[in-house]
PDB file of N, CA and C in Angstrom:
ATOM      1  N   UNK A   1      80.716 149.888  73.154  1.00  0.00           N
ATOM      2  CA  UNK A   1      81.982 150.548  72.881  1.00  0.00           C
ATOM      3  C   UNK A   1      82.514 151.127  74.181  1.00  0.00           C
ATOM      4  N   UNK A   2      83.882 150.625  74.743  1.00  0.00           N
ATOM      5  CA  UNK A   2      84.443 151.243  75.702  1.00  0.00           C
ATOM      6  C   UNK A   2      84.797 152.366  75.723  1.00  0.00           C
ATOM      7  N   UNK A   3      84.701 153.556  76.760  1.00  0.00           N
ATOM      8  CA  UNK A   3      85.816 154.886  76.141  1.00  0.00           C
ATOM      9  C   UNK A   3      86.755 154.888  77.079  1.00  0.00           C
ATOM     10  N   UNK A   4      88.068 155.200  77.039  1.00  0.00           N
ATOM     11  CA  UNK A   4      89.255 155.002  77.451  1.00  0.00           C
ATOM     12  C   UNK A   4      89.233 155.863  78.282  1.00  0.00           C
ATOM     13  N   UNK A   5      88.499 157.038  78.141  1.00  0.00           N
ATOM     14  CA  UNK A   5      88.620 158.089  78.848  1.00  0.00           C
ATOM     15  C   UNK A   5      87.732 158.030  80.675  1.00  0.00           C
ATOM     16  N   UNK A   6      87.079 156.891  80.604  1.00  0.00           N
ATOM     17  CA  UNK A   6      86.503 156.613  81.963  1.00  0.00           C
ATOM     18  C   UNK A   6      87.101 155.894  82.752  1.00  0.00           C
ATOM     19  N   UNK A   7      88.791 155.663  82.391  1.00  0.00           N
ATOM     20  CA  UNK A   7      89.615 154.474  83.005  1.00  0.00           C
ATOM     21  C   UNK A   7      89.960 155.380  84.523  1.00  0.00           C
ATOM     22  N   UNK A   8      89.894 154.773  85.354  1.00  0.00           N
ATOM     23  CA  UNK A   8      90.258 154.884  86.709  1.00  0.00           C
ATOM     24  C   UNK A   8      91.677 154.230  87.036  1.00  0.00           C
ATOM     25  N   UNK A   9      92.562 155.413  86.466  1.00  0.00           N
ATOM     26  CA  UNK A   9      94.365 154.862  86.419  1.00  0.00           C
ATOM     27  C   UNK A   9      94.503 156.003  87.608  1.00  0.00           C
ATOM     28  N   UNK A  10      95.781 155.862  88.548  1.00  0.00           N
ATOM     29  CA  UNK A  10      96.318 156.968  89.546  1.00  0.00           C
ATOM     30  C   UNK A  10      97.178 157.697  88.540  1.00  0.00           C
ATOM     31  N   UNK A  11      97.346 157.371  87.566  1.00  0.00           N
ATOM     32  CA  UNK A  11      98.610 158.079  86.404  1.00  0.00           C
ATOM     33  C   UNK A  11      97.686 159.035  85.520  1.00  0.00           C
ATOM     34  N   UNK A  12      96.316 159.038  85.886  1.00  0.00           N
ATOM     35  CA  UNK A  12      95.433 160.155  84.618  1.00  0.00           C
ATOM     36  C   UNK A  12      96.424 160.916  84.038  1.00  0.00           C
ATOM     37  N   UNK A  13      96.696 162.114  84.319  1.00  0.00           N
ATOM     38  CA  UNK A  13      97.263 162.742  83.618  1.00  0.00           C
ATOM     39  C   UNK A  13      98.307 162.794  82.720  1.00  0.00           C
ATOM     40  N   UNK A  14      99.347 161.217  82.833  1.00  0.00           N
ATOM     41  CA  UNK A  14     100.226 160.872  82.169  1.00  0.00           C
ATOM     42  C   UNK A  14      99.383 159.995  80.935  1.00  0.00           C
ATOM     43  N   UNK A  15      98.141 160.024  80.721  1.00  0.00           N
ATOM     44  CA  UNK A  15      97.729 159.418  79.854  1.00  0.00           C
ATOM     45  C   UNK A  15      96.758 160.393  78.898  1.00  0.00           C
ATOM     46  N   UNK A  16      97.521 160.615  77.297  1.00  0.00           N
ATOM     47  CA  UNK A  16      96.584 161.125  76.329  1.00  0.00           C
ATOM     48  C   UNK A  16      95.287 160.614  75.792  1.00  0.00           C
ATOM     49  N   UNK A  17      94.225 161.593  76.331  1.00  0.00           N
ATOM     50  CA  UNK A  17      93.223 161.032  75.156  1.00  0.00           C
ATOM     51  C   UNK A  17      92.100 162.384  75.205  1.00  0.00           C
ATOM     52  N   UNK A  18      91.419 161.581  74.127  1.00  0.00           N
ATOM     53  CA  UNK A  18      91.002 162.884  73.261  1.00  0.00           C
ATOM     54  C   UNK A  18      89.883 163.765  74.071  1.00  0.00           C
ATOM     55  N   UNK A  19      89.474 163.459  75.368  1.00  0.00           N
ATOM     56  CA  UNK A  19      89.155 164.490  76.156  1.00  0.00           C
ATOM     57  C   UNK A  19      90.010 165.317  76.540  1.00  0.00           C
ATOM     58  N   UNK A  20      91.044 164.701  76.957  1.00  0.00           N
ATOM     59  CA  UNK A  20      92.054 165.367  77.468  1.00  0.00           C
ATOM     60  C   UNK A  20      92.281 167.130  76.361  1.00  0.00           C
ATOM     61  N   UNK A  21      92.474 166.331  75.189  1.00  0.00           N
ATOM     62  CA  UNK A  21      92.932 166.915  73.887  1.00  0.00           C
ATOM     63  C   UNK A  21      91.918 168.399  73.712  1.00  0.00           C
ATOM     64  N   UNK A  22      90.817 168.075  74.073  1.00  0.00           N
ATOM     65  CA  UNK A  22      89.560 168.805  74.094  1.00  0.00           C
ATOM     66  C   UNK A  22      89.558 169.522  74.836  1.00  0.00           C
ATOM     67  N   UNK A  23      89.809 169.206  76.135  1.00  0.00           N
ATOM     68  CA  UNK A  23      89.955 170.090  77.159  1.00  0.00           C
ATOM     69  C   UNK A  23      91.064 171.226  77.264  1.00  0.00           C
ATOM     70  N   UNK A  24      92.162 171.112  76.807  1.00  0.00           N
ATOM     71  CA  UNK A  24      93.255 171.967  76.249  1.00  0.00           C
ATOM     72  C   UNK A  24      92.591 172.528  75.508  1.00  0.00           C
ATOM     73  N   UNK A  25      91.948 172.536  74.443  1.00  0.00           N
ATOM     74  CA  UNK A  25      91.628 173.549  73.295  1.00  0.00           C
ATOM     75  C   UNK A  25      90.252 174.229  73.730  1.00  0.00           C
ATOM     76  N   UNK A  26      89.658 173.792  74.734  1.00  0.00           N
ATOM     77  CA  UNK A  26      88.838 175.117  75.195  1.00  0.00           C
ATOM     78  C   UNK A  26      89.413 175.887  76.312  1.00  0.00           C
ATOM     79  N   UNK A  27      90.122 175.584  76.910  1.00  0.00           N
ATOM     80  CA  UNK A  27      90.885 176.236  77.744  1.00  0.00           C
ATOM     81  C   UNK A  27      92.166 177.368  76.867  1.00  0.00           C
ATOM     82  N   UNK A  28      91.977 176.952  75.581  1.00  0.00           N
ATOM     83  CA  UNK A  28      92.975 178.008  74.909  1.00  0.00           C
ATOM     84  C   UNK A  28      94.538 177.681  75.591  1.00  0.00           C
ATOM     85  N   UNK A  29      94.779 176.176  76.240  1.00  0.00           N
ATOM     86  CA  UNK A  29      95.945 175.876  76.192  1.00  0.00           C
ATOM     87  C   UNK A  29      96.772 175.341  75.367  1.00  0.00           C
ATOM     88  N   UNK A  30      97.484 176.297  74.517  1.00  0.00           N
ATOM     89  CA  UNK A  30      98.089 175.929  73.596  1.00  0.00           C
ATOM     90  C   UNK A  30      99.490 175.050  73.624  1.00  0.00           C
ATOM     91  N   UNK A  31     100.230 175.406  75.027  1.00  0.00           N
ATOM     92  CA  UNK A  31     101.608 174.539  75.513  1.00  0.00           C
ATOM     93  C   UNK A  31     101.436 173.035  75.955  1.00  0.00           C
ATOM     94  N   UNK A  32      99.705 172.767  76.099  1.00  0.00           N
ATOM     95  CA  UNK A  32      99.176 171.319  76.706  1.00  0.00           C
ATOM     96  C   UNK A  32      99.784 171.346  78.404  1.00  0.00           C
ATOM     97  N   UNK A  33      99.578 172.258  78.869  1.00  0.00           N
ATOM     98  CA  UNK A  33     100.192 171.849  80.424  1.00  0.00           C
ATOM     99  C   UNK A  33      99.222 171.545  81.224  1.00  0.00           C
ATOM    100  N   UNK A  34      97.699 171.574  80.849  1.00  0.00           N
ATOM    101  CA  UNK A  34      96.914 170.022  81.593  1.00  0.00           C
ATOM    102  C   UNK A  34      97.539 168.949  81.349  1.00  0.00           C
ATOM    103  N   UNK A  35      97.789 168.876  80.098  1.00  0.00           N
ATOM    104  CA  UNK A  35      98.259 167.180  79.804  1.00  0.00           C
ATOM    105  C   UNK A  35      99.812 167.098  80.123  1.00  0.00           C
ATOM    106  N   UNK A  36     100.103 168.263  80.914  1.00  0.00           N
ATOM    107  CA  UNK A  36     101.776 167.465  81.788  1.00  0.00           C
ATOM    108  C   UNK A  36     102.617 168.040  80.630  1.00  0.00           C
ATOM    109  N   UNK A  37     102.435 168.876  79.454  1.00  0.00           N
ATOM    110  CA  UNK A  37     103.851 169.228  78.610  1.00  0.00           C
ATOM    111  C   UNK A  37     103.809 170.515  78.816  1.00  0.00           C
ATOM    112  N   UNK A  38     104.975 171.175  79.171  1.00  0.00           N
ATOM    113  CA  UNK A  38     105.324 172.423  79.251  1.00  0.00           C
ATOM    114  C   UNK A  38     106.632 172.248  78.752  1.00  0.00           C
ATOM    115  N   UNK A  39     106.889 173.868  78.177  1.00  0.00           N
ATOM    116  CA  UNK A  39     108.425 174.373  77.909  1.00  0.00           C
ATOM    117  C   UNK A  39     109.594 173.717  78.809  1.00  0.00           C
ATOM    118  N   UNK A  40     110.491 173.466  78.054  1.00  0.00           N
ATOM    119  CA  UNK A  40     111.610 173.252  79.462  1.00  0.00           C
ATOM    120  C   UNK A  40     112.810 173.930  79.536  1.00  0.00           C
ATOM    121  N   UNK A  41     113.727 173.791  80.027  1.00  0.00           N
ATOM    122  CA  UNK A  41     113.868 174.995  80.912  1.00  0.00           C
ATOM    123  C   UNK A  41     115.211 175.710  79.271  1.00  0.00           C
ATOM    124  N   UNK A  42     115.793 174.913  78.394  1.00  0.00           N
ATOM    125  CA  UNK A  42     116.030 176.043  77.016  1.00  0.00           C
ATOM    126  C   UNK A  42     115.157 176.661  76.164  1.00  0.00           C
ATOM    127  N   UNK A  43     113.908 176.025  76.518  1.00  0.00           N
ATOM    128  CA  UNK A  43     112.690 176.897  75.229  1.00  0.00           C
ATOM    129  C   UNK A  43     112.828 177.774  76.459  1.00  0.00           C
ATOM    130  N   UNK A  44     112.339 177.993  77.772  1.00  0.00           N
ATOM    131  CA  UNK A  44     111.803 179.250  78.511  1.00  0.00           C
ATOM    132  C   UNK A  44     112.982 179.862  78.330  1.00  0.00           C
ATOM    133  N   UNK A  45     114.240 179.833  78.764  1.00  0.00           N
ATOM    134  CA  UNK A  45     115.557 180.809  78.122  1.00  0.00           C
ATOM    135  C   UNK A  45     115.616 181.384  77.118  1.00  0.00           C
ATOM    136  N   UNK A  46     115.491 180.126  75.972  1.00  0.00           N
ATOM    137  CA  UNK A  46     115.429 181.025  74.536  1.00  0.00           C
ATOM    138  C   UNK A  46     114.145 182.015  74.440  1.00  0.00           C
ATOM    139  N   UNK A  47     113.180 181.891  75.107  1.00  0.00           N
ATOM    140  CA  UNK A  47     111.856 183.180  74.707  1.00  0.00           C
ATOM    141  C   UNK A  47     112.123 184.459  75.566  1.00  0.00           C
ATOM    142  N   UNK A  48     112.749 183.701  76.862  1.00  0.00           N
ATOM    143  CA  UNK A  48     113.178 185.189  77.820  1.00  0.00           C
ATOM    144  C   UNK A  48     114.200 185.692  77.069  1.00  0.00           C
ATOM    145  N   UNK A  49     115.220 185.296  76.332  1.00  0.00           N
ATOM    146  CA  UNK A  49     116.487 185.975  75.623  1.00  0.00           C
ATOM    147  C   UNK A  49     115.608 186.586  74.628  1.00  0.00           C
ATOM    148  N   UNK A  50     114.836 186.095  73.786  1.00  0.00           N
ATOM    149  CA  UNK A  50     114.193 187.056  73.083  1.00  0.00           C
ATOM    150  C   UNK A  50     113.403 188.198  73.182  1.00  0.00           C
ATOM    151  N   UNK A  51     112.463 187.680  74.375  1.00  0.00           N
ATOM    152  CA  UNK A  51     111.540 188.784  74.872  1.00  0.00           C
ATOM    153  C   UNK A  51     112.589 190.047  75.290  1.00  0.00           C
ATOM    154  N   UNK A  52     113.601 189.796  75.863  1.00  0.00           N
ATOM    155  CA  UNK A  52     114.522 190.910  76.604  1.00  0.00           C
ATOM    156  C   UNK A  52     115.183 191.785  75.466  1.00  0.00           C
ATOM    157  N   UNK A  53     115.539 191.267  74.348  1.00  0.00           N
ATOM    158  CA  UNK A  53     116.203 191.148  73.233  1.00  0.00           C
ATOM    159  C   UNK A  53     115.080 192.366  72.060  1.00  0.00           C
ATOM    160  N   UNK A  54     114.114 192.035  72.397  1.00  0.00           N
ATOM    161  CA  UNK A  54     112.856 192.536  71.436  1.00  0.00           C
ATOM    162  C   UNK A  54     112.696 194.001  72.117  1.00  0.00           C
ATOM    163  N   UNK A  55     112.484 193.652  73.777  1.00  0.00           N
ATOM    164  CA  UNK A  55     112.519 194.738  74.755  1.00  0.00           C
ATOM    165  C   UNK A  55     113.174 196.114  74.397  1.00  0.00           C
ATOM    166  N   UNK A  56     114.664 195.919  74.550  1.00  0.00           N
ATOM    167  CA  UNK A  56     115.487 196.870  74.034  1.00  0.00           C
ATOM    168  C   UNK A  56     115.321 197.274  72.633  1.00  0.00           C
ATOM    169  N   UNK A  57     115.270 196.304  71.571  1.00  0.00           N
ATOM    170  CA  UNK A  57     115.353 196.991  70.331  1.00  0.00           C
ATOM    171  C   UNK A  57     114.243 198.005  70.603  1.00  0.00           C
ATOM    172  N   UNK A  58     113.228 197.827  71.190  1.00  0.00           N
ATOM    173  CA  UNK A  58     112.022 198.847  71.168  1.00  0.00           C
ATOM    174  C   UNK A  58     112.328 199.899  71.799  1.00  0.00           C
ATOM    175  N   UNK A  59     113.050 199.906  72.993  1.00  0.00           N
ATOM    176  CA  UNK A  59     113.239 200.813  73.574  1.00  0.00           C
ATOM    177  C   UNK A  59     114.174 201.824  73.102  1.00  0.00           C
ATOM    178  N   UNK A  60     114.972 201.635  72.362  1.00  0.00           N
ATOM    179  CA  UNK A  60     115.912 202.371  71.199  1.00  0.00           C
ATOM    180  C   UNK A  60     115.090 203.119  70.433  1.00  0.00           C
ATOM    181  N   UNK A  61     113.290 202.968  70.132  1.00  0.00           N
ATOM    182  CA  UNK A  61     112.988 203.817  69.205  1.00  0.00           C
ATOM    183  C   UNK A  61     113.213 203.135  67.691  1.00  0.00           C
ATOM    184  N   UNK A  62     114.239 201.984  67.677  1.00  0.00           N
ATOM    185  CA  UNK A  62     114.128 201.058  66.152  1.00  0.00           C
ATOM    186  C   UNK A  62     113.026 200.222  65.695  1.00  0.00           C
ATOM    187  N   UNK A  63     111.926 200.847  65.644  1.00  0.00           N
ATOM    188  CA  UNK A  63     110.494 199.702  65.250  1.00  0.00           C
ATOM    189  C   UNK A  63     110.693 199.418  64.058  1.00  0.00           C
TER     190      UNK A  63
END
């Protein structure tokens, strides 16, 4: 049985597999940015508008 995961490509990281998959979940990476996916650049806006957004309501004393 071959495992895919011993392939010697220059593109590793553009390629999923279930080490990969493994390796994210002990690392407690939940966004997968070993495996090359991160937020882009409207999810990081929309969480900073919120985080800032959450910020103030707190700071008002409105919990």
């Amino acid at each position: 049985m071959d495992y895919h995961d011993d392939i010697d490509l220059p593109e590793f990281r553009e390629l999923p597999t279930y080490k990969r998959m493994c390796i994210c979940i002990l690392k407690n990476d939940h966004c997968c940015k070993y495996m090359g996916f991160s937020p882009n650049k409207i999810n990081r806006e929309l969480r900073f508008n919120a985080l800032q957004e959450y910020a103030a309501y707190t700071a008002d004393g409105n919990t």
